[in-house]
Protein backbone atom coordinates (compact mmCIF):
# COMPACT_ATOMS: atom_id res chain seq x y z
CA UNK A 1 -21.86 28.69 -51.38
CA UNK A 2 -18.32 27.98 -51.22
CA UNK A 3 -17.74 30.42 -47.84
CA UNK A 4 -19.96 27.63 -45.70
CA UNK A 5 -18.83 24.90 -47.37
CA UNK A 6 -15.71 25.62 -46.15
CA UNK A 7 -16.47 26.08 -42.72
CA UNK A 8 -18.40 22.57 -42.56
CA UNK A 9 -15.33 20.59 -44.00
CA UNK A 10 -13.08 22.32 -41.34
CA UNK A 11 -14.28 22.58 -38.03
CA UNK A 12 -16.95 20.10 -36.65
CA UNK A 13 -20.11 21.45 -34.68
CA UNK A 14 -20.09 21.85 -31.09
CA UNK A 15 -22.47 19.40 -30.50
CA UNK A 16 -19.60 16.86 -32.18
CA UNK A 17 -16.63 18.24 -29.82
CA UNK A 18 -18.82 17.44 -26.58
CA UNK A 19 -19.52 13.92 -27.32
CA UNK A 20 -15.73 12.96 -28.55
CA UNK A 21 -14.13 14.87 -24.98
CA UNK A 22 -13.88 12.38 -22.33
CA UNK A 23 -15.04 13.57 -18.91
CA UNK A 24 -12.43 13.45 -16.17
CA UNK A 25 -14.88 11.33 -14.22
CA UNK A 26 -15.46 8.53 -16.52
CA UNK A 27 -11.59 8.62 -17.01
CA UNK A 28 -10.98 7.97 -13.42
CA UNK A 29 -13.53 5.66 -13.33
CA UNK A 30 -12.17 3.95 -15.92
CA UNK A 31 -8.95 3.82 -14.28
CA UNK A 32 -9.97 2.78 -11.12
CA UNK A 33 -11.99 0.13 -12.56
CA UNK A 34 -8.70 -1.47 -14.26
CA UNK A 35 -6.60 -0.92 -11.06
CA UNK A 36 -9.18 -2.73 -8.89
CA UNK A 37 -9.33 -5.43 -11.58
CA UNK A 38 -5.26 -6.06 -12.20
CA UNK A 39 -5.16 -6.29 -8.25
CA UNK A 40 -7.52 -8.88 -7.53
CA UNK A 41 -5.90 -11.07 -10.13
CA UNK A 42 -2.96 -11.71 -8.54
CA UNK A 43 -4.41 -13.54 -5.53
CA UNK A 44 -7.22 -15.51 -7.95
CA UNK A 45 -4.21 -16.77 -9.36
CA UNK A 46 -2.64 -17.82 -6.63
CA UNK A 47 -5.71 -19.53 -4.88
CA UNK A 48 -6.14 -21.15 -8.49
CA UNK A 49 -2.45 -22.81 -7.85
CA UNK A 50 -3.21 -23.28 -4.56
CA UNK A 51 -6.56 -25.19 -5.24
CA UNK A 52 -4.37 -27.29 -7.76
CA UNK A 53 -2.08 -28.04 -4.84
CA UNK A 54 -5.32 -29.15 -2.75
CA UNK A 55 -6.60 -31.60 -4.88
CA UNK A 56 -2.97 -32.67 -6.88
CA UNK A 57 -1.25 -35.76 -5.69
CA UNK A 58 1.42 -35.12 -3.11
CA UNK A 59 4.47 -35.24 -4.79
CA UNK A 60 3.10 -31.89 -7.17
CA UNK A 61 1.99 -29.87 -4.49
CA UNK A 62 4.80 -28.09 -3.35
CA UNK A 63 5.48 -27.17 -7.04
CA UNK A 64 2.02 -25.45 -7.23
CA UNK A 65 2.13 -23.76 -3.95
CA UNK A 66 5.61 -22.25 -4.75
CA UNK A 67 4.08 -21.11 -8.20
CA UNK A 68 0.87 -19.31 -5.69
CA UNK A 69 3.69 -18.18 -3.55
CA UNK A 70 5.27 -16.26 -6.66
CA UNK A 71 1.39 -14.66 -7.48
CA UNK A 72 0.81 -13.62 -3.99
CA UNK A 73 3.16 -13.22 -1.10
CA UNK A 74 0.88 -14.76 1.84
CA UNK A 75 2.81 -16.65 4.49
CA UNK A 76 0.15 -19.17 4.55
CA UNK A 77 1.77 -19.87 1.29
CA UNK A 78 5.08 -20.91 2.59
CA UNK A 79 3.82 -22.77 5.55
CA UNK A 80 1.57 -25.27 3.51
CA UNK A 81 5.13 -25.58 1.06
CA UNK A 82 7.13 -26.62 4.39
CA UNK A 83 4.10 -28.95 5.57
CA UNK A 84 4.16 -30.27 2.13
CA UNK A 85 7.56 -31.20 1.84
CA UNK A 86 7.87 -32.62 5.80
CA UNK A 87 5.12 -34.96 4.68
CA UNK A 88 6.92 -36.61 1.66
CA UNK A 89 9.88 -36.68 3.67
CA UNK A 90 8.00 -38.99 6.21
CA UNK A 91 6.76 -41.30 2.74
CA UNK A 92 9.98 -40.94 1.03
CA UNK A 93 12.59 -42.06 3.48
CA UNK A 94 15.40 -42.31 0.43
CA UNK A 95 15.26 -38.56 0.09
CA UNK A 96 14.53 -37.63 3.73
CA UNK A 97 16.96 -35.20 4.79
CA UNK A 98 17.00 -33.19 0.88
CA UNK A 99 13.25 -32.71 1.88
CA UNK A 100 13.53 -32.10 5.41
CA UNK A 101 16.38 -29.31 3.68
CA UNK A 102 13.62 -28.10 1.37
CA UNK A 103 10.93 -27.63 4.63
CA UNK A 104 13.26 -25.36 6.41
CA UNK A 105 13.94 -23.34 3.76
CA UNK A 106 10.33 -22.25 3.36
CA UNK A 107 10.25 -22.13 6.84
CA UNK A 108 13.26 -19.72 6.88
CA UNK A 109 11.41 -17.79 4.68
CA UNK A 110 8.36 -17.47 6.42
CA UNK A 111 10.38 -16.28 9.84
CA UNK A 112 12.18 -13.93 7.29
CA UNK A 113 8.64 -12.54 7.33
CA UNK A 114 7.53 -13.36 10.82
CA UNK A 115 10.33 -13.98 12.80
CA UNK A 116 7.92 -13.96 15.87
CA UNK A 117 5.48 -16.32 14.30
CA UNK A 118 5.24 -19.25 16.58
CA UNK A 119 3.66 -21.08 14.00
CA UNK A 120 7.07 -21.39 11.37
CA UNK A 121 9.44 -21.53 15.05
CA UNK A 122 7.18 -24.95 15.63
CA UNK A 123 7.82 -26.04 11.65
CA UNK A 124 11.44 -25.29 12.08
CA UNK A 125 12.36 -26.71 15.59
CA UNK A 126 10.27 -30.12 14.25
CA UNK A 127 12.41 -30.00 11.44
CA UNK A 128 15.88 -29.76 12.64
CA UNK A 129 15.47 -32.02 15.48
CA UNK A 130 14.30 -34.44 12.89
CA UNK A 131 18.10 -33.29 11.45
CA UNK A 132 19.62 -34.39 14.15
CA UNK A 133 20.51 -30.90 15.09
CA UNK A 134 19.20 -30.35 18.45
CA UNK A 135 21.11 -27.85 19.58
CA UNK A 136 19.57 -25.66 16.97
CA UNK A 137 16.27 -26.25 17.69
CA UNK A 138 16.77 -25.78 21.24
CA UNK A 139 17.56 -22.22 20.59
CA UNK A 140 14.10 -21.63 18.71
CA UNK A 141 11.55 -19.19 20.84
């Protein structure tokens, strides 16, 4: 009586020990099913900033597409900031040129990484002739 009791208390059946071991499988399923999930919410949070930008008033769009900038490094990113900002420079002439400023630095950014993009090279030699700096943009490809 007390000899099986014993062994019941201590050690679990078999059948017990096959249903609590996880199979590799199912583990790297698992896994793969988080990894594929944390990925793809980067850029839904970016597009969700960059909708916001879309259908904001001007003056907050730049803010939002920075913040979808920061969730997902797409150089379409930077080039809507620098259209952004060269539009409320042309509605806000008091704060033109700190605008204009703000434009090419997204615009630096994106030929930081594109520096053959002809694209940012239009953005940026529109901008600094509009700084008075023409022999800058001259020297643009």
């Amino acid at each position: 009586w007390l000899s099986t009791a014993s062994h019941t208390l201590l050690s679990p059946p078999v059948s017990a020990l096959r249903h609590r071991a996880p199979r590799l499988a199912t583990t790297m399923a698992a896994v793969a099913a988080f990894l594929l999930t944390f990925l793809s919410l980067r850029p839904a949070i970016a597009w969700a900033y960059g909708y916001s930008a879309a259908s904001s008033s001007p003056g907050n769009a730049p803010e939002y597409l920075a913040r979808a900038y920061g969730w997902d490094r797409d150089p379409a990113y930077l080039e809507k900031s620098t259209r952004a900002y060269f539009y409320l420079a042309q509605v806000h002439p008091q704060a033109y040129q700190p605008l204009l400023r703000k434009a090419l630095n997204y615009t630096s950014a994106g030929l930081r990484v594109d520096p053959l993009s002809r694209l940012f090279n239009k953005w940026r030699e529109a901008i600094l002739w509009r700084l008075n700096r023409t022999t800058d943009a001259k020297h643009t490809i």
